[in-house]
C-alpha atoms as a PDB file:
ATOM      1  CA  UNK A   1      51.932   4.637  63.212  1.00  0.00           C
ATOM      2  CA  UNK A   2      55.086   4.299  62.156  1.00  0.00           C
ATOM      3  CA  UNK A   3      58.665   2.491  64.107  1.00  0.00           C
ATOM      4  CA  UNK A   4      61.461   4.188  64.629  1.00  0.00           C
ATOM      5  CA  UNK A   5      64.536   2.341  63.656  1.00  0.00           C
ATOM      6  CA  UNK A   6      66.256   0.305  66.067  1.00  0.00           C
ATOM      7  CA  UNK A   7      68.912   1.596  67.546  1.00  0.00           C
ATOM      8  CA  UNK A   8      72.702   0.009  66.750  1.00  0.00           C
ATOM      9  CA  UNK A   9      73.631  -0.882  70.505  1.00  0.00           C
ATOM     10  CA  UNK A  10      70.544  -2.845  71.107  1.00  0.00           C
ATOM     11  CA  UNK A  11      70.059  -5.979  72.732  1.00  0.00           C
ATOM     12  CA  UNK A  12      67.723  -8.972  73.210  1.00  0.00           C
ATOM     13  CA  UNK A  13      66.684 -10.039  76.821  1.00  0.00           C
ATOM     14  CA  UNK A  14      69.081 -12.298  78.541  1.00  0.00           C
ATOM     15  CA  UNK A  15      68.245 -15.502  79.998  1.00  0.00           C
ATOM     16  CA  UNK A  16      66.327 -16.170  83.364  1.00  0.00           C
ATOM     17  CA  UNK A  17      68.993 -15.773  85.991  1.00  0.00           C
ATOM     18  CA  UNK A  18      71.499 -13.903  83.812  1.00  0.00           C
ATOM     19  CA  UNK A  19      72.689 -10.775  85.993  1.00  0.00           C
ATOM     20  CA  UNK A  20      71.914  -7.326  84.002  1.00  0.00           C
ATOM     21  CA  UNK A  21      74.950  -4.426  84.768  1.00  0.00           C
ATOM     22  CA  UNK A  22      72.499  -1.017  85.883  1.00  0.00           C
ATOM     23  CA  UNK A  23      73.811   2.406  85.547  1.00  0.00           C
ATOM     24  CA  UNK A  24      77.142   2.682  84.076  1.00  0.00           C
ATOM     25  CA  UNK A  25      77.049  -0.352  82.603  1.00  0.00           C
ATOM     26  CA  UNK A  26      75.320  -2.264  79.765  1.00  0.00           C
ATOM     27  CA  UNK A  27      71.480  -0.784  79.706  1.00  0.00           C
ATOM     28  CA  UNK A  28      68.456  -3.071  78.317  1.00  0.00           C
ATOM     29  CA  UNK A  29      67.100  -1.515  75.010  1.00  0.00           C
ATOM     30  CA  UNK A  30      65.402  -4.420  73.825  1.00  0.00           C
ATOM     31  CA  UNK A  31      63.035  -7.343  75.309  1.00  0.00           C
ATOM     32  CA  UNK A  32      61.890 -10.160  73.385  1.00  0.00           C
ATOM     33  CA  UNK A  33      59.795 -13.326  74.133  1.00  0.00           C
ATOM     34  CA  UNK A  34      57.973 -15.604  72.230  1.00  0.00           C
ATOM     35  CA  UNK A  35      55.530 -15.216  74.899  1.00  0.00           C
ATOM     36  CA  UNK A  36      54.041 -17.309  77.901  1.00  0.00           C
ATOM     37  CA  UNK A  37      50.754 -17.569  75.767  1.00  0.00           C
ATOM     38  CA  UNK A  38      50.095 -21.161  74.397  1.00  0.00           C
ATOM     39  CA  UNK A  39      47.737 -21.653  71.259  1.00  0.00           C
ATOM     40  CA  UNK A  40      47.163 -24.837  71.602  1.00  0.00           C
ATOM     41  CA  UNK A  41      45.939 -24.909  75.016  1.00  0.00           C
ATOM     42  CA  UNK A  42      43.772 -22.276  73.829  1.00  0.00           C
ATOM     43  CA  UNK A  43      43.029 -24.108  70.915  1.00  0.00           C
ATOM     44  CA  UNK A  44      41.719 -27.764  73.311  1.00  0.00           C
ATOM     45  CA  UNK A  45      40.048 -25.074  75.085  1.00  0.00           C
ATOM     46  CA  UNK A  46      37.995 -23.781  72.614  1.00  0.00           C
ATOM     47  CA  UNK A  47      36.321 -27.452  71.120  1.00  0.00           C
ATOM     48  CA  UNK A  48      36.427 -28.101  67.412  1.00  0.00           C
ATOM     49  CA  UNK A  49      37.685 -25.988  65.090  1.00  0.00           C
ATOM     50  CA  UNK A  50      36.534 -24.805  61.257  1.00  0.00           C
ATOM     51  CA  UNK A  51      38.296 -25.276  57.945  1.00  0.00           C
ATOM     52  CA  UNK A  52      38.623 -22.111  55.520  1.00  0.00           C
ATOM     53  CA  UNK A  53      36.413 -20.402  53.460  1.00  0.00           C
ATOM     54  CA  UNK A  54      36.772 -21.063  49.690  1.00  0.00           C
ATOM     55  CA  UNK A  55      36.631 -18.139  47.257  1.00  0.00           C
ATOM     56  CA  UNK A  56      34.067 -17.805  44.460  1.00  0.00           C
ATOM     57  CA  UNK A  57      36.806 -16.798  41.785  1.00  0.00           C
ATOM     58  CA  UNK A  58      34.268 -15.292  39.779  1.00  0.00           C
ATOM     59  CA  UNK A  59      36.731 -12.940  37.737  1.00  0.00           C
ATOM     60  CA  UNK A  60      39.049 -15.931  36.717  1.00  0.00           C
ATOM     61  CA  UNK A  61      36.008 -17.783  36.175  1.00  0.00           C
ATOM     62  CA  UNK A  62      34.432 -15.781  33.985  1.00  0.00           C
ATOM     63  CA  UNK A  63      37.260 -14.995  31.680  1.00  0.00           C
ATOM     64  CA  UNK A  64      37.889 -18.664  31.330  1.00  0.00           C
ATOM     65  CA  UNK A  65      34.320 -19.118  30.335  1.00  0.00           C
ATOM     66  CA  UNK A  66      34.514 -16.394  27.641  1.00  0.00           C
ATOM     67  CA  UNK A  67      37.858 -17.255  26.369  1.00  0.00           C
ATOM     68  CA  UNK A  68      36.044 -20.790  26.114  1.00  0.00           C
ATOM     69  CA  UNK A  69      33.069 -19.660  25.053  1.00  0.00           C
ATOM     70  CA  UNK A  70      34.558 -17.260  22.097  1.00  0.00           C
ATOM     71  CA  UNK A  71      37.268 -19.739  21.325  1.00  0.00           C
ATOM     72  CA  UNK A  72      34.793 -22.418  20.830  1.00  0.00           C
ATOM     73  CA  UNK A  73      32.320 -20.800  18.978  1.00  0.00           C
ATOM     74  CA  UNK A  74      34.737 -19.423  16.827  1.00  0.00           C
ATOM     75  CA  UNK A  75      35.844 -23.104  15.864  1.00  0.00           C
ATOM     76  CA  UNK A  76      32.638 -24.731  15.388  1.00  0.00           C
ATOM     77  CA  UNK A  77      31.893 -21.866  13.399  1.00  0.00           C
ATOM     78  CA  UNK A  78      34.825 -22.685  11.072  1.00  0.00           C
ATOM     79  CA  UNK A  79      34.506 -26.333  11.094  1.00  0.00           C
ATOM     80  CA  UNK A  80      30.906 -25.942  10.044  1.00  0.00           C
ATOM     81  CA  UNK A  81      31.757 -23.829   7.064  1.00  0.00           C
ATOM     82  CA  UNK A  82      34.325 -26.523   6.056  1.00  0.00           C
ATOM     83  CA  UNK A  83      31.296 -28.657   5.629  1.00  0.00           C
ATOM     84  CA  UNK A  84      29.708 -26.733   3.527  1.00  0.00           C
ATOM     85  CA  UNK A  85      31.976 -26.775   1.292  1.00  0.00           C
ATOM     86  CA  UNK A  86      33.664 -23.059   2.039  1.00  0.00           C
ATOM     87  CA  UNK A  87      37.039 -22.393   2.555  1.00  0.00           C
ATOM     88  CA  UNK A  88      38.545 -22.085   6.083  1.00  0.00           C
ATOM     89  CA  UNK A  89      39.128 -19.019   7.641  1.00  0.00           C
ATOM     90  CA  UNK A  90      42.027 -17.304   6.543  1.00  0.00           C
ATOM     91  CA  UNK A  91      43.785 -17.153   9.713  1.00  0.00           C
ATOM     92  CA  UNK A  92      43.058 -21.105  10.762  1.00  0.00           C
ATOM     93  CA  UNK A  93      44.719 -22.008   6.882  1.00  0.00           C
ATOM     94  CA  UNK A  94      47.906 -19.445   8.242  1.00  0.00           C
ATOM     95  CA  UNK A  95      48.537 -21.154  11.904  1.00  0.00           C
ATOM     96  CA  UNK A  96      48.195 -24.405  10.472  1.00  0.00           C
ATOM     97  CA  UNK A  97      50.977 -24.005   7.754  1.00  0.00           C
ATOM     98  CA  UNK A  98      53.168 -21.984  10.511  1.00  0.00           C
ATOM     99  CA  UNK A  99      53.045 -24.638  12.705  1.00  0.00           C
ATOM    100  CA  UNK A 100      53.672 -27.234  10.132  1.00  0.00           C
ATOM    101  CA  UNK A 101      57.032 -25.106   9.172  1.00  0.00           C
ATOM    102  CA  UNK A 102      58.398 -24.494  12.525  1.00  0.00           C
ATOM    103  CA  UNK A 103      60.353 -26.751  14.419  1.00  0.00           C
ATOM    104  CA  UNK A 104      59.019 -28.066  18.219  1.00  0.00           C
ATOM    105  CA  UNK A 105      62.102 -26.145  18.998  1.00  0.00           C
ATOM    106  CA  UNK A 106      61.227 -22.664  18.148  1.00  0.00           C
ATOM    107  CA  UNK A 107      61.663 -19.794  20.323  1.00  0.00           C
ATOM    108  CA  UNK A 108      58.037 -19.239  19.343  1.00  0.00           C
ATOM    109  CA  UNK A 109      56.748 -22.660  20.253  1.00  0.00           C
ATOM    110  CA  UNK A 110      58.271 -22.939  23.392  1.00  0.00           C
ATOM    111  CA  UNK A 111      56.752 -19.507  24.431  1.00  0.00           C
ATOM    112  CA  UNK A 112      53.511 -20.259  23.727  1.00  0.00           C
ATOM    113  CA  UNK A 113      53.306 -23.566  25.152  1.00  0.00           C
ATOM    114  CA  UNK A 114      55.269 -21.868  28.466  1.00  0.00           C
ATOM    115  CA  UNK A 115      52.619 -19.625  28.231  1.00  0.00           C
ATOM    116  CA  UNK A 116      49.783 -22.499  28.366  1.00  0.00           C
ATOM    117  CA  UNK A 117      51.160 -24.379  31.104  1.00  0.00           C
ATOM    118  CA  UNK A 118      51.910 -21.863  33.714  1.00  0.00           C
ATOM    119  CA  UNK A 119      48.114 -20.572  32.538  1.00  0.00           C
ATOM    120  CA  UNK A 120      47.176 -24.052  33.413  1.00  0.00           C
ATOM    121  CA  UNK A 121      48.922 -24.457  36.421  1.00  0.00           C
ATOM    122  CA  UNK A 122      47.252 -21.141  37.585  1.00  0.00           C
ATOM    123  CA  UNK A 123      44.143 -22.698  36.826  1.00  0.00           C
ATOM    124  CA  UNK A 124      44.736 -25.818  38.838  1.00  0.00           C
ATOM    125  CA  UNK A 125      45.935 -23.939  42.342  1.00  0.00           C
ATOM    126  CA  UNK A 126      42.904 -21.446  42.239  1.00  0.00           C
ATOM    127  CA  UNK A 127      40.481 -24.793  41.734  1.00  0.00           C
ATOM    128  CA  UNK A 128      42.709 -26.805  44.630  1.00  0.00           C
ATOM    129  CA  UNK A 129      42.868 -23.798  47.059  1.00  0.00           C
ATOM    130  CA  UNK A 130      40.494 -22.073  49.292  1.00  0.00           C
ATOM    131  CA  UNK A 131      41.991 -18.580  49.367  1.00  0.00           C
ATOM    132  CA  UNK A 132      40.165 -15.687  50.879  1.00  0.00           C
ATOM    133  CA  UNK A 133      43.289 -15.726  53.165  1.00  0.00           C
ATOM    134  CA  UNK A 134      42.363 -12.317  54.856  1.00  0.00           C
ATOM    135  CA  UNK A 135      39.480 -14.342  56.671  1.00  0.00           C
ATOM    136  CA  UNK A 136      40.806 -16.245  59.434  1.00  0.00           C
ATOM    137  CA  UNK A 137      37.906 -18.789  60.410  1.00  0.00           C
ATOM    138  CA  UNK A 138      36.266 -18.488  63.766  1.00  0.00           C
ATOM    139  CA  UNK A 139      35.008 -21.625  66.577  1.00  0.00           C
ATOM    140  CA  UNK A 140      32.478 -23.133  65.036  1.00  0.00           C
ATOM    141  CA  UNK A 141      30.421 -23.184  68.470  1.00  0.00           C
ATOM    142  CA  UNK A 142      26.887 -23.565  67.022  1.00  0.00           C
ATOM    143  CA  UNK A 143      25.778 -26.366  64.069  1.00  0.00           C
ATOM    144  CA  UNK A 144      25.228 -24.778  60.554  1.00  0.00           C
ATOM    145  CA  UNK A 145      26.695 -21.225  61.451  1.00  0.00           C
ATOM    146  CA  UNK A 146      30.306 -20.418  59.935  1.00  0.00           C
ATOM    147  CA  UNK A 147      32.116 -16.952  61.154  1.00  0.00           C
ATOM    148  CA  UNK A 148      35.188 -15.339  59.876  1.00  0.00           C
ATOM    149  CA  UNK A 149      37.114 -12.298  61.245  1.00  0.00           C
ATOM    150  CA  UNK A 150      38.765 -10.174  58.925  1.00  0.00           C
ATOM    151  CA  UNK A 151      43.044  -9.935  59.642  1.00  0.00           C
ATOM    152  CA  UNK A 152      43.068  -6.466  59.666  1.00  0.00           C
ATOM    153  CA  UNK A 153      40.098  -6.087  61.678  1.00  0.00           C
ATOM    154  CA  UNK A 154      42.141  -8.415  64.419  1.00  0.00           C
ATOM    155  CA  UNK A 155      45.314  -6.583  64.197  1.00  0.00           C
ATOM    156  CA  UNK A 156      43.310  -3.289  65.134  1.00  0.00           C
ATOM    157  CA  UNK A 157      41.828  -5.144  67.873  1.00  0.00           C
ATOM    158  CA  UNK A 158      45.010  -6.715  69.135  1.00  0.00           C
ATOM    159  CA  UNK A 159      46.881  -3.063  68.944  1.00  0.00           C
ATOM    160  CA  UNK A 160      44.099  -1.328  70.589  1.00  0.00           C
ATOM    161  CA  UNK A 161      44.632  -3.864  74.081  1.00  0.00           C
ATOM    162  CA  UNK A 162      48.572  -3.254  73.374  1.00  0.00           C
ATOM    163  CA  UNK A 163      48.172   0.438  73.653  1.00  0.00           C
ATOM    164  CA  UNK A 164      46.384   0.403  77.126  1.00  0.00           C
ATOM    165  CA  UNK A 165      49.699  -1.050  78.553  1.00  0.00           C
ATOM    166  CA  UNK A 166      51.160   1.457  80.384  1.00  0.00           C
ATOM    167  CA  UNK A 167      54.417   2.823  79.274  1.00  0.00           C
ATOM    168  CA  UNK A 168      53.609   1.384  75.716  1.00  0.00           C
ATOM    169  CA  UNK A 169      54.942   4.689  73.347  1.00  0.00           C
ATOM    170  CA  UNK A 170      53.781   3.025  70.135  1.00  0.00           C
ATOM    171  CA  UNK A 171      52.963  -0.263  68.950  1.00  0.00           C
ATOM    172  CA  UNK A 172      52.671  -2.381  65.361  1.00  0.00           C
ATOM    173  CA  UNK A 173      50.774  -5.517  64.988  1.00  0.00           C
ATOM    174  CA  UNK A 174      51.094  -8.116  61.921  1.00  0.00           C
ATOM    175  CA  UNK A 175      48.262 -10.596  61.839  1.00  0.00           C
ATOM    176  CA  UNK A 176      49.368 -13.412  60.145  1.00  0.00           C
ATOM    177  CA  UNK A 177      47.561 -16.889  59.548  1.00  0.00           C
ATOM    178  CA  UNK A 178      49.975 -18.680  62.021  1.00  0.00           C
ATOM    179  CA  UNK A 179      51.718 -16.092  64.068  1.00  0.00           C
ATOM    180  CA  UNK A 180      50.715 -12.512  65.144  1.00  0.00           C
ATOM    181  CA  UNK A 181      54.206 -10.175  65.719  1.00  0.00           C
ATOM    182  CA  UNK A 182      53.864  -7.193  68.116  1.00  0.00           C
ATOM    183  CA  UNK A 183      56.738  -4.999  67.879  1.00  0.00           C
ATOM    184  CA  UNK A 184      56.167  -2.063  70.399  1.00  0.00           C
ATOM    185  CA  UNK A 185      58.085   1.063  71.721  1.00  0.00           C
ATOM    186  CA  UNK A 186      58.256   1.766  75.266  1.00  0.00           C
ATOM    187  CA  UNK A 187      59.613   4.956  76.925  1.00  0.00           C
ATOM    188  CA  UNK A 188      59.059   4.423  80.705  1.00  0.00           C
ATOM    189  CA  UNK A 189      58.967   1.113  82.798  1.00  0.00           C
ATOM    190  CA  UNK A 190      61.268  -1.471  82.788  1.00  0.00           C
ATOM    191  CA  UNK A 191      61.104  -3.641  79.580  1.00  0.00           C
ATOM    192  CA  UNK A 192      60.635  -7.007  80.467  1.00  0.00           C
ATOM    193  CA  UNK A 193      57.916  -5.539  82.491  1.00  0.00           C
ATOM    194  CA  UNK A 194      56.274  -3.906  79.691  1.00  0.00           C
ATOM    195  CA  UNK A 195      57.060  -7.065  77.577  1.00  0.00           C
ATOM    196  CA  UNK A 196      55.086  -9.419  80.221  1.00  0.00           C
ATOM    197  CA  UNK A 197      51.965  -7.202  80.747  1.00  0.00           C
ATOM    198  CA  UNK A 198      51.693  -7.423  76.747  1.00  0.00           C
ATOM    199  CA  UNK A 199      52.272 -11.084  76.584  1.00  0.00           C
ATOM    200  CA  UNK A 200      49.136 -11.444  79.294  1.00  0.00           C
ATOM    201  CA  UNK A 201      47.015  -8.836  77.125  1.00  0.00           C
ATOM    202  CA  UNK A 202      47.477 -10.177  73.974  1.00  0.00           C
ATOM    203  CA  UNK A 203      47.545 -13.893  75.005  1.00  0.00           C
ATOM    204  CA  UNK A 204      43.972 -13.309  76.194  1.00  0.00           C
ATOM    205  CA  UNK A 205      42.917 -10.983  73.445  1.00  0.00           C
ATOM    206  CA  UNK A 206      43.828 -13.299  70.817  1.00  0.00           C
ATOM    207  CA  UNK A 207      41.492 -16.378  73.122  1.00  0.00           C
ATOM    208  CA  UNK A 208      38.863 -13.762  73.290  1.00  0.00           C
ATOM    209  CA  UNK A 209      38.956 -13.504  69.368  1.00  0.00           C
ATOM    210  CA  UNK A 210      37.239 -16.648  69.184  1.00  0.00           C
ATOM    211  CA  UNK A 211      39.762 -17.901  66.402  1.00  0.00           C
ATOM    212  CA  UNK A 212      39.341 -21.432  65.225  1.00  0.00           C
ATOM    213  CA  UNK A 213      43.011 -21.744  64.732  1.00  0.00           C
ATOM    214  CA  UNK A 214      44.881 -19.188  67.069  1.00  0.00           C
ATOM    215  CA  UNK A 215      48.414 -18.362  65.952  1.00  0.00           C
ATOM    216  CA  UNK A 216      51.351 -18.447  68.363  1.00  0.00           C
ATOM    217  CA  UNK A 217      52.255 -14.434  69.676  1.00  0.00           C
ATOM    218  CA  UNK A 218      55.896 -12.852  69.583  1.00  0.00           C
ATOM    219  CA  UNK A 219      56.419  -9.489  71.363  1.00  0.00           C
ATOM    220  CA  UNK A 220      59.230  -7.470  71.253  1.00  0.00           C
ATOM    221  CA  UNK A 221      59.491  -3.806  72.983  1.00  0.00           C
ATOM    222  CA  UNK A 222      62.477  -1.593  72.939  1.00  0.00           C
ATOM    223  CA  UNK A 223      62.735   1.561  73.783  1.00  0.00           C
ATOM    224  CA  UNK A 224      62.995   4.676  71.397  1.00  0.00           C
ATOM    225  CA  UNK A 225      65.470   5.825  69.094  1.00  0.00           C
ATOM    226  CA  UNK A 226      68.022   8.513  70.283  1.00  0.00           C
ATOM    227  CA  UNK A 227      67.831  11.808  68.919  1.00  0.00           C
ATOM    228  CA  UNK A 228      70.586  13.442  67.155  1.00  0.00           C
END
């Protein structure tokens, strides 16, 4: 569903205590909290938590094994031929006298050997990291048995509670690893009303999501754009 654009003359909620002008004067478009929810309350709550789950990598893997593989094969092939007393392929006898004629400071050289590293480096962060980062890792509550939930699958959860608050027009959820950001429209009720019944829905339905590491919540509700 998609968000209106906020309107110019909006405003963030004031601080506890503040006074707030009513009819006639300045009108509340715009409520914001980083809500009363805690994750790490939740998170001492819950027991111990899970690491990641590690991709396979099985594309990248198998193209460096064939590259390898082909490359390789190639080579020995070559080398072997050498020993029988053949001549070298033609284009191992052409790369070896280009390389022996350009300088270290080619634009040629410096390409390809750009092109190695950052292929290398590549290499290096898929093997050091666990990716998969659309799975967010559940409580490991029972020995041997891993769980993930998918982030998309939680955002849809976590915008289906946020709808069932009344005077809630729309709503959009972003999942994120660390942080989930509610940004909802509301065209009756007082905001900061609307704002605290979603921080008390979500708060619980991100507990109830049985996340290993929950992420910290910020709401923010507003009220529609203005026609014309």
């Amino acid at each position: 569903m998609t968000e209106p654009q906020e309107p110019d003359n909006s405003t963030r909620r004031p601080p506890a205590g503040d006074p707030v002008e009513r009819g006639g004067g300045l009108a509340l478009d715009q409520s914001a909290s980083a809500a009363a929810y805690d994750p790490a309350s939740v998170k001492e709550r819950s027991g111990g938590g899970a690491g990641r789950f590690w991709s396979a990598r099985r594309i990248p893997a198998g193209l460096l094994a064939l590259v390898v593989l082909g490359g390789s094969g190639l080579l020995l092939y070559d080398v072997a031929a050498v020993r029988a007393h053949h001549p070298a392929m033609q284009w191992r006898r052409a790369l070896a006298d280009d390389l022996a004629e350009r300088p270290l400071n080619n634009v040629w050289v410096v390409a390809g050997a750009a092109v190695a590293v950052a292929i290398g480096v590549w290499l290096i962060v898929l093997a050091a990291t666990p990716g998969l980062r659309d799975v967010l890792p559940m409580r490991r509550d029972r020995p041997g048995v891993r769980a993930g939930l998918d982030r998309t699958a939680a955002a849809l959860v976590l915008r289906d509670r946020a709808v069932e608050v009344s005077g809630v027009q729309s709503v959009r959820v972003r999942m994120g690893r660390a942080k989930v950001a509610v940004r909802a429209v509301s065209h009756f009720r007082e905001l900061d009303d609307v704002r605290a019944d979603l921080d008390t829905v979500l708060g619980t339905g991100i507990e109830e999501l049985g996340l290993a590491k929950p992420p910290s919540l910020s709401v923010h509700v507003r009220r529609p754009a203005k026609k014309g």
